[in-house]
Protein backbone atom coordinates (compact mmCIF):
# COMPACT_ATOMS: atom_id res chain seq x y z
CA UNK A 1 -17.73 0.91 -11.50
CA UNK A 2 -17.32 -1.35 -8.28
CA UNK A 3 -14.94 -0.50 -5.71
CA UNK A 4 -10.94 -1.03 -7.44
CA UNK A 5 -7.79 -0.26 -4.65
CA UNK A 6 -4.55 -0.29 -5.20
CA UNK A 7 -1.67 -0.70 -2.28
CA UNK A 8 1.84 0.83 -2.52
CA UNK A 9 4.19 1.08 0.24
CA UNK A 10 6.36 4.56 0.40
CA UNK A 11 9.91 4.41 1.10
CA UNK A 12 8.95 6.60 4.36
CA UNK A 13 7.09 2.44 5.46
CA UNK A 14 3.85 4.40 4.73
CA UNK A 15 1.06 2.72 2.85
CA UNK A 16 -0.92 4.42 0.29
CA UNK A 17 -4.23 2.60 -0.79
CA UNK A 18 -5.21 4.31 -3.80
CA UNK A 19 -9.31 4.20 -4.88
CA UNK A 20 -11.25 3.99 -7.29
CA UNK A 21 -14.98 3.11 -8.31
CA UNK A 22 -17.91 3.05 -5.41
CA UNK A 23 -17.33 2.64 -2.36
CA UNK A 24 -21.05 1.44 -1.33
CA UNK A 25 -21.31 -1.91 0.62
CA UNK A 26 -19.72 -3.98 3.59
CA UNK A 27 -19.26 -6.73 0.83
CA UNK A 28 -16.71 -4.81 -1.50
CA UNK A 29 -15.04 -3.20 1.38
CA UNK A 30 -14.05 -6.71 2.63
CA UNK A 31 -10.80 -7.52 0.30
CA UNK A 32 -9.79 -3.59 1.59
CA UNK A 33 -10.32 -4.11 5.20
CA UNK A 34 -7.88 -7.57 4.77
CA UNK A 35 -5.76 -5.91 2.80
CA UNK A 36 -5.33 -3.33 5.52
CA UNK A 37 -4.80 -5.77 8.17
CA UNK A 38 -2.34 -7.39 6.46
CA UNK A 39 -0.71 -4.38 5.98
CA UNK A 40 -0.72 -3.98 10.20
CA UNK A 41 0.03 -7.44 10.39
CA UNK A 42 3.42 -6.01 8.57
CA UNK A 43 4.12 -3.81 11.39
CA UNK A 44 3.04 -0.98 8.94
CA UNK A 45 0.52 1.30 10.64
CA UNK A 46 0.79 4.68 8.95
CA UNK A 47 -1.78 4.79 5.74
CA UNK A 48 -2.24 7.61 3.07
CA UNK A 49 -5.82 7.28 1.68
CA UNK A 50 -6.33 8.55 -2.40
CA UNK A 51 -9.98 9.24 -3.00
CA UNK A 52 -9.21 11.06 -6.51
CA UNK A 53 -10.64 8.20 -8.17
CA UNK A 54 -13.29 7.73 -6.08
CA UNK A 55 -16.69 8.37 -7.54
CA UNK A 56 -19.12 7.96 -4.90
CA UNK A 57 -19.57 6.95 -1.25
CA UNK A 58 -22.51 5.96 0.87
CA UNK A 59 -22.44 5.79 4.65
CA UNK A 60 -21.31 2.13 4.38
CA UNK A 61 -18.49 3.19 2.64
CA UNK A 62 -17.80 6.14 4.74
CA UNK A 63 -18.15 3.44 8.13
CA UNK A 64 -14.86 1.81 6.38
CA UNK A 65 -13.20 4.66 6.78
CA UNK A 66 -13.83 4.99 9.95
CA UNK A 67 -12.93 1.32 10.66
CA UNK A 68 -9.85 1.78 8.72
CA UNK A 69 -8.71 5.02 10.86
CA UNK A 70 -9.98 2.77 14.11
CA UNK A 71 -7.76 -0.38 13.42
CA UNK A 72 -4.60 2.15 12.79
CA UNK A 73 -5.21 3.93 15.83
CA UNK A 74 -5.73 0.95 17.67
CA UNK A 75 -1.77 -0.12 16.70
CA UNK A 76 -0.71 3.69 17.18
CA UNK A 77 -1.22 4.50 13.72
CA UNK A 78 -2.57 7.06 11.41
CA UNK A 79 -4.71 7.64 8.57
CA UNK A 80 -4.96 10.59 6.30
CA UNK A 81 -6.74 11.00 3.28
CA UNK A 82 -6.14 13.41 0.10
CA UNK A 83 -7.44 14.30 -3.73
CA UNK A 84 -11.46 14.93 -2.34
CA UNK A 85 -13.24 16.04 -5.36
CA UNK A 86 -15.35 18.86 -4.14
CA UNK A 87 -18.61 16.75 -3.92
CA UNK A 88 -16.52 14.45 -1.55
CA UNK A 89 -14.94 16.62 0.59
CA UNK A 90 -18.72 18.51 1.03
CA UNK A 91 -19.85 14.72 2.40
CA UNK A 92 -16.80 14.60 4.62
CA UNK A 93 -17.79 17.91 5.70
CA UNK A 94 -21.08 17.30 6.35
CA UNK A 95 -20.91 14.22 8.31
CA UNK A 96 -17.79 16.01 9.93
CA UNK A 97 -15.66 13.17 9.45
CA UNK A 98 -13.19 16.43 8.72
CA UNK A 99 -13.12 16.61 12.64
CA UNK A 100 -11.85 13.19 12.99
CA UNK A 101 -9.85 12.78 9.61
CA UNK A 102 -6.89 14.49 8.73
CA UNK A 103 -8.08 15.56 5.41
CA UNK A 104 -5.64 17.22 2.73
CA UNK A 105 -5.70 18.22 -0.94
CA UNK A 106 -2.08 16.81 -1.89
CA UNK A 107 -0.56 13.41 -1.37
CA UNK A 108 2.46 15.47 -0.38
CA UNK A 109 1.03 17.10 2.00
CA UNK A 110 -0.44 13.94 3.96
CA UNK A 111 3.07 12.53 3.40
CA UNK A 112 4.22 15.50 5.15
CA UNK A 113 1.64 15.05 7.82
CA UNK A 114 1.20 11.66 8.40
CA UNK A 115 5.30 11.14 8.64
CA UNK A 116 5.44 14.49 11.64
């Protein structure tokens, strides 16, 4: 399955972009990136990111999050991201993007952290 995302926004103004598929090439990760700047463009710069669905993730896909987390930053945002499956969260790991994400198990608890 290609890359599928879903955007909600909270009542707290905080985004959640919900995915789902493969998050593999700077092609499919195009219509995300817009939809996130539109999002900014909104004035709404504080983003929950739901991996639960996601299946699997190259470096590509793991340079938009880092993009992502860059262009929030950038308008004194924040990204966190929650629901790893444990063969994600041992790539974040790994390419210690756990130093640089905030990284939690529970959409609560980035809710919780994102809104502090």
């Amino acid at each position: 399955m290609e890359l599928d995302f879903n955007i909600s926004v909270k009542p707290s103004n905080v985004v959640r972009i919900d995915l789902k598929g493969r998050l593999l090439s700077e092609e499919k990760t195009a219509d995300l990136i817009a939809a996130f700047d539109l999002q900014i463009a909104s004035n709404r710069i504080k983003f929950i990111i739901n991996i639960e669905e996601l299946e699997y993730v190259n470096s590509v896909g793991l340079n938009s999050f880092i993009r992502l987390l860059t262009k929030a930053r950038k308008n004194d945002g924040e990204v966190a991201i929650f629901g790893a499956n444990p063969r994600l969260e041992e790539l974040i790991i790994l390419t210690k993007l756990n130093t640089v994400f905030d990284i939690f198990k529970t959409e609560d608890e980035a809710l919780e952290a994102i809104n502090e």
